[in-house]
Protein backbone atom coordinates (compact mmCIF):
# COMPACT_ATOMS: atom_id res chain seq x y z
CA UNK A 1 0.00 0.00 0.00
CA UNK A 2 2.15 2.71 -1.44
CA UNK A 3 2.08 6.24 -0.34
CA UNK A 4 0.31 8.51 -3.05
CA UNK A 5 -0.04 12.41 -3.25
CA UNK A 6 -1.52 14.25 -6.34
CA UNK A 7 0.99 16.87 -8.17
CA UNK A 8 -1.32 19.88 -5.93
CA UNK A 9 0.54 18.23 -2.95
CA UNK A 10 -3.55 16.79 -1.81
CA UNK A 11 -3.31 13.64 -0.51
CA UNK A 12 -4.78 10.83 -2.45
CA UNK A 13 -7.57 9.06 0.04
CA UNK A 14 -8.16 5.54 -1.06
CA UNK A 15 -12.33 4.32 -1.16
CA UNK A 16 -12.83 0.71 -0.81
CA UNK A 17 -16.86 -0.46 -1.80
CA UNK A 18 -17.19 -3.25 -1.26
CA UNK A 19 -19.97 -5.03 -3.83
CA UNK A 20 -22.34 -7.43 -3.62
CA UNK A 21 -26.18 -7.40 -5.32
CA UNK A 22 -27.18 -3.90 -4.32
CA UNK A 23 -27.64 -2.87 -8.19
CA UNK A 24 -30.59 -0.58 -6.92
CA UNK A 25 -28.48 0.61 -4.76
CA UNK A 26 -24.73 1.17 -6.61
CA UNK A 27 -25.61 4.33 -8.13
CA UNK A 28 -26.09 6.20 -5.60
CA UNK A 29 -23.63 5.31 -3.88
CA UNK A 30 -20.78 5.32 -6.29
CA UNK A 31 -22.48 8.87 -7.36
CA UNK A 32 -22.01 10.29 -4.22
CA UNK A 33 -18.48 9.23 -4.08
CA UNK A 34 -17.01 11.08 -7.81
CA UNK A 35 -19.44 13.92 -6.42
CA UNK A 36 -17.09 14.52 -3.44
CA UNK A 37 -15.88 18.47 -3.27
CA UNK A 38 -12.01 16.67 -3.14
CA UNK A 39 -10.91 15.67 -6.22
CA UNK A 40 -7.94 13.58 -4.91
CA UNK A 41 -9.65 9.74 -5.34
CA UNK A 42 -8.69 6.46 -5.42
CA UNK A 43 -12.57 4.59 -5.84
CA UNK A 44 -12.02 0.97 -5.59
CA UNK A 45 -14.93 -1.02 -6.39
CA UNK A 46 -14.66 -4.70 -5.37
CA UNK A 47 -17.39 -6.91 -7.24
CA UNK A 48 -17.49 -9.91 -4.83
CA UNK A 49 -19.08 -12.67 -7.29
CA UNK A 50 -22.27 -10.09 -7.52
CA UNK A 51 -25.17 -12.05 -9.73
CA UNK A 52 -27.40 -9.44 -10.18
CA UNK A 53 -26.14 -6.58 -12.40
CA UNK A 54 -23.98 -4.38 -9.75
CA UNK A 55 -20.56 -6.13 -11.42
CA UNK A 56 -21.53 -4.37 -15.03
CA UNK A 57 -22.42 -1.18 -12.88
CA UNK A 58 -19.06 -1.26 -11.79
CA UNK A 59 -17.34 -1.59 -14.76
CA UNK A 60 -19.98 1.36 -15.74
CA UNK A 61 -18.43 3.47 -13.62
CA UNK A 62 -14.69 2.64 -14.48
CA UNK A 63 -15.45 4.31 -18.05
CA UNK A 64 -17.26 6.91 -16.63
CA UNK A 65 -14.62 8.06 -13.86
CA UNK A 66 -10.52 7.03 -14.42
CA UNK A 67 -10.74 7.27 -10.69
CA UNK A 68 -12.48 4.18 -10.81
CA UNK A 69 -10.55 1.11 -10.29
CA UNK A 70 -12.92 -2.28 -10.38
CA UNK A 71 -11.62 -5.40 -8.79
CA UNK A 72 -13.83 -8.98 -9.96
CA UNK A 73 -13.78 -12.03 -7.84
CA UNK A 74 -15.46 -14.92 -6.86
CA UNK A 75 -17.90 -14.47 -3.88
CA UNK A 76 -15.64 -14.54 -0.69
CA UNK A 77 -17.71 -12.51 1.77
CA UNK A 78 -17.17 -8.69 2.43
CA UNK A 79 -14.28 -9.38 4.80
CA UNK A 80 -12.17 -10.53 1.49
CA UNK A 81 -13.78 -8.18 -0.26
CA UNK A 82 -12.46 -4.88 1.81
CA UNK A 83 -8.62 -6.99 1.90
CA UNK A 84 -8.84 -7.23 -1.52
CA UNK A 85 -9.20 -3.36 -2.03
CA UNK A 86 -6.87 -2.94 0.97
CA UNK A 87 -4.24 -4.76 -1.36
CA UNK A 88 -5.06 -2.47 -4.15
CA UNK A 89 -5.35 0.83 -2.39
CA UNK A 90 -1.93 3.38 -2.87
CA UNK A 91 -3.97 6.55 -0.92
CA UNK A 92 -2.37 8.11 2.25
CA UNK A 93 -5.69 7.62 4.28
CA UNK A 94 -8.26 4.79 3.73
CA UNK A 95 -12.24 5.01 3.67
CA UNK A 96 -14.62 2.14 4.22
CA UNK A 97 -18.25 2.53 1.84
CA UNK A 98 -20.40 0.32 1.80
CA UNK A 99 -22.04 -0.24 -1.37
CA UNK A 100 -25.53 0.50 -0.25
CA UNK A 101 -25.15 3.73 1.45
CA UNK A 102 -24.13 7.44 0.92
CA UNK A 103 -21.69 10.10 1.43
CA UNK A 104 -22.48 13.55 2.17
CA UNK A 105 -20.57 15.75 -0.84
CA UNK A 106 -18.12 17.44 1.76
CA UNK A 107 -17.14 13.66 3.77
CA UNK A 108 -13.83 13.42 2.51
CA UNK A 109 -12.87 17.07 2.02
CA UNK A 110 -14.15 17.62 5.73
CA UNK A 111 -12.07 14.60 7.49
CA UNK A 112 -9.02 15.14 5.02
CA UNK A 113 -8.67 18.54 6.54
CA UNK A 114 -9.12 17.63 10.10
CA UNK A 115 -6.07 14.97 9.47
CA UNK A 116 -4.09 17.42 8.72
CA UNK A 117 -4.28 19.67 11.15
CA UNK A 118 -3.19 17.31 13.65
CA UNK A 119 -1.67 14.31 11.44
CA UNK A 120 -4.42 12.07 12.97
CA UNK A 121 -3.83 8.48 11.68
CA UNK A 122 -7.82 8.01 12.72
CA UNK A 123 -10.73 10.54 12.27
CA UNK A 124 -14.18 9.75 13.79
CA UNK A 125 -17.29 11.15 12.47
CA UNK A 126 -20.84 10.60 12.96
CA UNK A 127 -23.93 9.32 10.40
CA UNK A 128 -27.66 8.69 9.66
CA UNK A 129 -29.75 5.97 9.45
CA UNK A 130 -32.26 6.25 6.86
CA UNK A 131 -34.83 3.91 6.30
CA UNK A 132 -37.42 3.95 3.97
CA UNK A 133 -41.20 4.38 5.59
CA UNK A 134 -44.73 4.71 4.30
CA UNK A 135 -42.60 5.82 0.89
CA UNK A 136 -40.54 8.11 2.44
CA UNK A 137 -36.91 7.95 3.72
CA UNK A 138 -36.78 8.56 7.50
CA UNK A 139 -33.60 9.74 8.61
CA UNK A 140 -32.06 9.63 12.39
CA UNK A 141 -29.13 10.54 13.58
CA UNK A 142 -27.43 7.75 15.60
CA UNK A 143 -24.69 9.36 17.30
CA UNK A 144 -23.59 12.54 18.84
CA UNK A 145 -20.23 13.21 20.55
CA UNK A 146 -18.16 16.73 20.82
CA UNK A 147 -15.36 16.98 18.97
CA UNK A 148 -12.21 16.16 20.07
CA UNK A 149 -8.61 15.66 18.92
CA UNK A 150 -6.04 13.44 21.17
CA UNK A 151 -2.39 12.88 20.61
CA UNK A 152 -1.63 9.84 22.64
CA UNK A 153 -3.23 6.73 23.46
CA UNK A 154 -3.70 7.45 26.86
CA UNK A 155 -5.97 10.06 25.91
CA UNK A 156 -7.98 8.41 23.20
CA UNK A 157 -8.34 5.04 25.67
CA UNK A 158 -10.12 7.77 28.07
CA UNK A 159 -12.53 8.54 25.44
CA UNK A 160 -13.03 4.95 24.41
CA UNK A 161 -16.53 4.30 26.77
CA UNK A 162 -17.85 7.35 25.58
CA UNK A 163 -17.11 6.19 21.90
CA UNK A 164 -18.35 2.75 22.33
CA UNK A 165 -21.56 4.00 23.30
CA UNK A 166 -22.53 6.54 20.86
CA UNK A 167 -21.42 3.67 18.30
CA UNK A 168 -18.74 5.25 16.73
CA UNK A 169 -16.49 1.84 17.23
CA UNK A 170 -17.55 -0.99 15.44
CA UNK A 171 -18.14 0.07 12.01
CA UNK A 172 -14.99 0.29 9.46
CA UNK A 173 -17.12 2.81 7.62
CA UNK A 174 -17.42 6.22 9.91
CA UNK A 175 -13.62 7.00 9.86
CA UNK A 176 -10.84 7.43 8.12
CA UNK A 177 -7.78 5.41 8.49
CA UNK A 178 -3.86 6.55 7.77
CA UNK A 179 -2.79 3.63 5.67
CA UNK A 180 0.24 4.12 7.26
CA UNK A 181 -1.06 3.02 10.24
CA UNK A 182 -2.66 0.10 8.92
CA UNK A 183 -0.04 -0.95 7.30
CA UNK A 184 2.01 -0.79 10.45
CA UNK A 185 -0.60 -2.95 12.17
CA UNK A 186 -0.87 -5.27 9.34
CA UNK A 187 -4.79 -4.68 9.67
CA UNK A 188 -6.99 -7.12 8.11
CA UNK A 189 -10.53 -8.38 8.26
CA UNK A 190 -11.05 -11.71 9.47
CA UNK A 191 -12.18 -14.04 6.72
CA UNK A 192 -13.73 -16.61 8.63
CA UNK A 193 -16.04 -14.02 10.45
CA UNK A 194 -18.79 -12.85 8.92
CA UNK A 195 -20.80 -11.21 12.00
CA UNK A 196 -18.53 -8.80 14.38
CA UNK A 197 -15.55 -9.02 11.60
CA UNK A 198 -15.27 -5.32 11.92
CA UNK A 199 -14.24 -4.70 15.23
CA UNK A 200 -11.82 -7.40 14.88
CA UNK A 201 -10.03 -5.05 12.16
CA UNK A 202 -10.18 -1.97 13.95
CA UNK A 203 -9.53 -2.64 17.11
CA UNK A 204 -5.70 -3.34 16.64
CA UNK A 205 -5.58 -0.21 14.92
CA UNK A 206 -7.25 1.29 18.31
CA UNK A 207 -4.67 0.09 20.63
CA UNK A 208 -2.16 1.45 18.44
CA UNK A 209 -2.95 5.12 17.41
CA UNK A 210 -1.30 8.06 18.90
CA UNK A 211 -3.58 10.85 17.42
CA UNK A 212 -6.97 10.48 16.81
CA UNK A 213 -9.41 12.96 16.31
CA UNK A 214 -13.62 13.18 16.27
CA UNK A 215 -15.67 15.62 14.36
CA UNK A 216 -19.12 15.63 15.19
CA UNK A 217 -20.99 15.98 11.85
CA UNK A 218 -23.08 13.47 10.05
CA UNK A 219 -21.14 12.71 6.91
CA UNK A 220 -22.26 9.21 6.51
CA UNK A 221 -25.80 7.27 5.55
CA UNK A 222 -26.17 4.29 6.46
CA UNK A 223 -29.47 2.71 4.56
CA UNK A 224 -31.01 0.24 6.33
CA UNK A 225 -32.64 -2.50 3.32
CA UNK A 226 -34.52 -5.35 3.15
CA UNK A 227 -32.66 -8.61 3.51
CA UNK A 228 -29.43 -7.20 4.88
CA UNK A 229 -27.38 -8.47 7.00
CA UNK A 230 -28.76 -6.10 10.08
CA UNK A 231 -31.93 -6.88 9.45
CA UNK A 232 -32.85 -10.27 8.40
CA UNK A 233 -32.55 -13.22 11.46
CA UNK A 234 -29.51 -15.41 10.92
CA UNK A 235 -28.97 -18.81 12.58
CA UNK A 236 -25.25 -18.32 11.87
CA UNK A 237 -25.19 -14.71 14.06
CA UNK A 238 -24.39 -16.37 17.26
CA UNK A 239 -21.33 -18.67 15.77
CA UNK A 240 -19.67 -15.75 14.07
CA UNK A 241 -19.82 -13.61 17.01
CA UNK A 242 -18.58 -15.73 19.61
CA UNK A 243 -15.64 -16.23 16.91
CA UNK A 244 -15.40 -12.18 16.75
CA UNK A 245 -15.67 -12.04 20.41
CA UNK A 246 -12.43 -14.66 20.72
CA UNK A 247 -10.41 -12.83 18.79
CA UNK A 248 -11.43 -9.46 20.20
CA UNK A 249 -11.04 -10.16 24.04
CA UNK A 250 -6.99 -10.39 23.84
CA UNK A 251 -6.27 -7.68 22.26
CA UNK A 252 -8.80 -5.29 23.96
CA UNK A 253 -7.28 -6.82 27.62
CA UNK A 254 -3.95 -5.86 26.46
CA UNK A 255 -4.62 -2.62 25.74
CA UNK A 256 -7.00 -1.78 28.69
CA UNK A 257 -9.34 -3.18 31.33
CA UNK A 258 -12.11 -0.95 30.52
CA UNK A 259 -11.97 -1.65 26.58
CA UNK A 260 -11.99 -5.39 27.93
CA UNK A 261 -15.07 -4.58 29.62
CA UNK A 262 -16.25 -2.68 26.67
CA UNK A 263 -15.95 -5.21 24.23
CA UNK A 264 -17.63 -7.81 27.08
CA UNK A 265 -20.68 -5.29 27.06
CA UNK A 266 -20.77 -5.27 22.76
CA UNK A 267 -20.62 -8.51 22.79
CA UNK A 268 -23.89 -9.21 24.80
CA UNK A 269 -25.63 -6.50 23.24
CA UNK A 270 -24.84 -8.60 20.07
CA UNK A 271 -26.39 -11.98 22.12
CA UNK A 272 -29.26 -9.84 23.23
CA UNK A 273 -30.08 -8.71 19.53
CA UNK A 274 -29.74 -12.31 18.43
CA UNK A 275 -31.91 -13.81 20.94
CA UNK A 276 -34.85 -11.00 20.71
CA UNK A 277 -34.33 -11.75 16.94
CA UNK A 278 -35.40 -15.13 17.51
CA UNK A 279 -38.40 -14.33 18.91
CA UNK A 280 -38.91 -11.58 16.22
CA UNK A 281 -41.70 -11.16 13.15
CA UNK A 282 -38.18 -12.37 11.01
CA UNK A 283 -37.81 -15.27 13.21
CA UNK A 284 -36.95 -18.50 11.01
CA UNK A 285 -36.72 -21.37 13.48
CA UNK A 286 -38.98 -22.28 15.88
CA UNK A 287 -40.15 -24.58 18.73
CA UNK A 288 -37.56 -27.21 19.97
CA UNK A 289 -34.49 -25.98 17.51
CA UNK A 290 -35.34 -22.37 18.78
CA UNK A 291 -35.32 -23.50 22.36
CA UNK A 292 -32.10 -25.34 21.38
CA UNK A 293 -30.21 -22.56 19.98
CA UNK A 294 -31.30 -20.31 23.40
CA UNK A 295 -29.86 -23.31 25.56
CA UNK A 296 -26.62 -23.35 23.46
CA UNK A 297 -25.88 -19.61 24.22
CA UNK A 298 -26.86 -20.17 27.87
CA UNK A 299 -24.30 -22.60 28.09
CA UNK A 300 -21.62 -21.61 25.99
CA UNK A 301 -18.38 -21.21 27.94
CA UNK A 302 -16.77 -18.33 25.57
CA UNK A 303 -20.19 -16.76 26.45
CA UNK A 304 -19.62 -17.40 30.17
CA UNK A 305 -15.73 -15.85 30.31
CA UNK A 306 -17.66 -12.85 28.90
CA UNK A 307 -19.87 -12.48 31.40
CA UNK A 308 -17.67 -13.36 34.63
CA UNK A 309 -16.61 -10.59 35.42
CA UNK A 310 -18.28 -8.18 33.13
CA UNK A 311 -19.76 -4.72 34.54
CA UNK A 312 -22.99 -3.55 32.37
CA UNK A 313 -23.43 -0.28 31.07
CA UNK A 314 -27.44 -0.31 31.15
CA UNK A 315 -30.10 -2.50 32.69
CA UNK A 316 -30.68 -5.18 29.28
CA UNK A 317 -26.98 -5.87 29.69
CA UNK A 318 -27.24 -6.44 33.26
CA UNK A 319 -30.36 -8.47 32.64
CA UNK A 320 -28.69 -11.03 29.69
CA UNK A 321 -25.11 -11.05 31.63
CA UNK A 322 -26.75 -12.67 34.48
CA UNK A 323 -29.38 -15.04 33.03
CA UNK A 324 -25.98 -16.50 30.52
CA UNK A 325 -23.95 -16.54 34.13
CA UNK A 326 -26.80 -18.44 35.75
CA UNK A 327 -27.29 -20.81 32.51
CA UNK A 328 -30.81 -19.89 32.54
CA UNK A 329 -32.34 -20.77 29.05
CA UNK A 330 -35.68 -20.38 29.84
CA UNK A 331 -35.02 -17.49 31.39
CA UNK A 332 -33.51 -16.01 28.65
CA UNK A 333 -36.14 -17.38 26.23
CA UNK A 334 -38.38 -15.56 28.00
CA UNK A 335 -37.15 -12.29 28.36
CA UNK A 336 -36.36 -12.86 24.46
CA UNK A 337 -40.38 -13.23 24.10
CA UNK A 338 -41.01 -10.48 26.54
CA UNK A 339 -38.99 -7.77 24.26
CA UNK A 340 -40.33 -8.97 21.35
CA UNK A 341 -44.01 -8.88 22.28
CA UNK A 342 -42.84 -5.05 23.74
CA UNK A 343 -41.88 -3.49 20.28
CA UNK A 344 -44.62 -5.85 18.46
CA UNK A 345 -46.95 -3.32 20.35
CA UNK A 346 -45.01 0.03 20.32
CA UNK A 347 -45.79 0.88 16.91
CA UNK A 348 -49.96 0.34 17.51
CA UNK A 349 -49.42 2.86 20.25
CA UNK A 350 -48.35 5.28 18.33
């Protein structure tokens, strides 16, 4: 990963989409990204085995845009997907897009500049959420945080909590990245994760930046689909994340207790969203398997380090934590039940 500058002395900031059948969705997305008020781009596009039209898009776009760079491959998950544009990137700083959502015009130009004031090898920044509803797109902003800009570790471990939860931490896609400092790391997304895989990539990157910076302005959108991955009930969820959570837990311990305990508390929010998921209106097994796959989480030992000597941030974690410490299955599938039958009658109330 080559350092690149253009001839004005801008630093060339490397975009990595990754692709897979979101052809309703490409345009927009790759639109917003030429559209960007800085003109130093490198747009990698990385077709991973796509079967419904978004691999022609991309090559679309290619001829459209020199900036354009399209990678084909065989369908390897987005984890090889983003490593495969990692290999290919030569910017200075790294971007994560994912190839269903939007930038605001001024993203790049806006965290480019805050980079550089301070050489920040990692710049925070906030997003939407926009869903479509009744025909219209309803759009919420997720997080809020002031703005900061930290030039040790020390520091940015202090702001860590606060980070974690205003979810700025897990996603790849609301920051940019010095490829310096990835490359450094030797950053990469786990390929045999395909639930939590992003946290595994960036927290290394955490423990190991000196200057990191936040600016508090919604830049990204994240669009929220049918059938995606956030929003369609998975039997594979809980596997992948107790994988994500084994690979997490050393590295967060080694930097700091409290990320440890951080990580412990994003992990059972992820076992809480699974298991109200079960009992959801997406909900895909039932009866005896769904009662099974409760009792496997209940007993799962990974699950039970987790939860040892955890100390939860709100009253659901608290909840979850001890019903997995007591091994209480039925317990837990019926608090599962109970939050699903909550927000089943939310929206009549309204």
């Amino acid at each position: 990963m080559p350092l690149n500058n253009e001839p004005n002395g801008e630093p060339v900031v490397s975009l990595i989409v990754p692709v897979y059948n979101v052809s309703d969705y490409l345009n927009p997305c790759v639109g917003s990204i030429v559209a960007q008020t800085y003109d130093a781009l490198q747009i990698i596009l990385v077709d991973d085995g796509a079967t419904d039209g978004s691999a022609a898009i991309c090559d679309e776009w290619a001829v459209k845009d020199s900036r354009v760079d399209v990678i084909h491959q065989d369908n390897a998950g987005v984890s090889a997907a983003r490593n495969a544009g990692l290999r290919k990137a030569t910017g200075e700083y790294v971007l994560f897009v994912d190839g269903d959502d939007t930038l605001d015009a001024n993203t790049v130009s806006t965290v480019v500049s805050c980079a550089r004031t301070g050489d920040y090898q990692i710049v925070f920044f906030s997003n939407t959420v926009d869903q479509p509803e009744h025909g219209e797109l309803r759009t919420e902003r997720r997080n809020r945080m002031a703005p900061f800009g930290v030039t040790s570790n020390e520091e940015f471990r202090k702001k860590y909590a606060e980070l974690s939860r205003n979810e700025y931490v897990c996603p790849p896609w609301n920051k940019l990245f010095s490829s310096e400092l990835i490359r450094k790391v030797g950053a990469v997304f786990p390929e045999d994760v395909r639930y939590g895989e992003d946290l595994v990539f960036n927290m290394p990157l955490y423990a190991a930046a000196e200057r990191v910076a936040l600016v508090d302005v919604p830049l990204y959108h994240y669009i929220v689909r049918d059938g995606s991955a956030q929003s369609t009930f998975n039997p594979k969820w809980f596997a992948s994340r107790r994988r994500a959570y084994e690979l997490l837990r050393p590295v967060a311990q080694q930097w700091d207790e409290s990320v440890r305990n951080e990580c412990d508390n994003q992990t059972v929010l992820e076992v809480d969203r699974v298991i109200n998921a079960l009992y959801g209106p997406q909900q895909v097994i039932r009866g005896g398997q769904r009662s099974a796959y409760v009792r496997m989480i209940a007993n799962d030992p990974v699950m039970r380090e987790c939860v040892s000597d955890i100390v939860p941030v709100d009253k659901r974690r608290a909840i979850v934590s001890r019903l997995i410490r007591w091994r209480s299955a039925w317990l837990l599938r019926l608090y599962g039940w109970a939050v699903a039958t909550v927000k089943s009658i939310r929206p009549a109330k309204g």
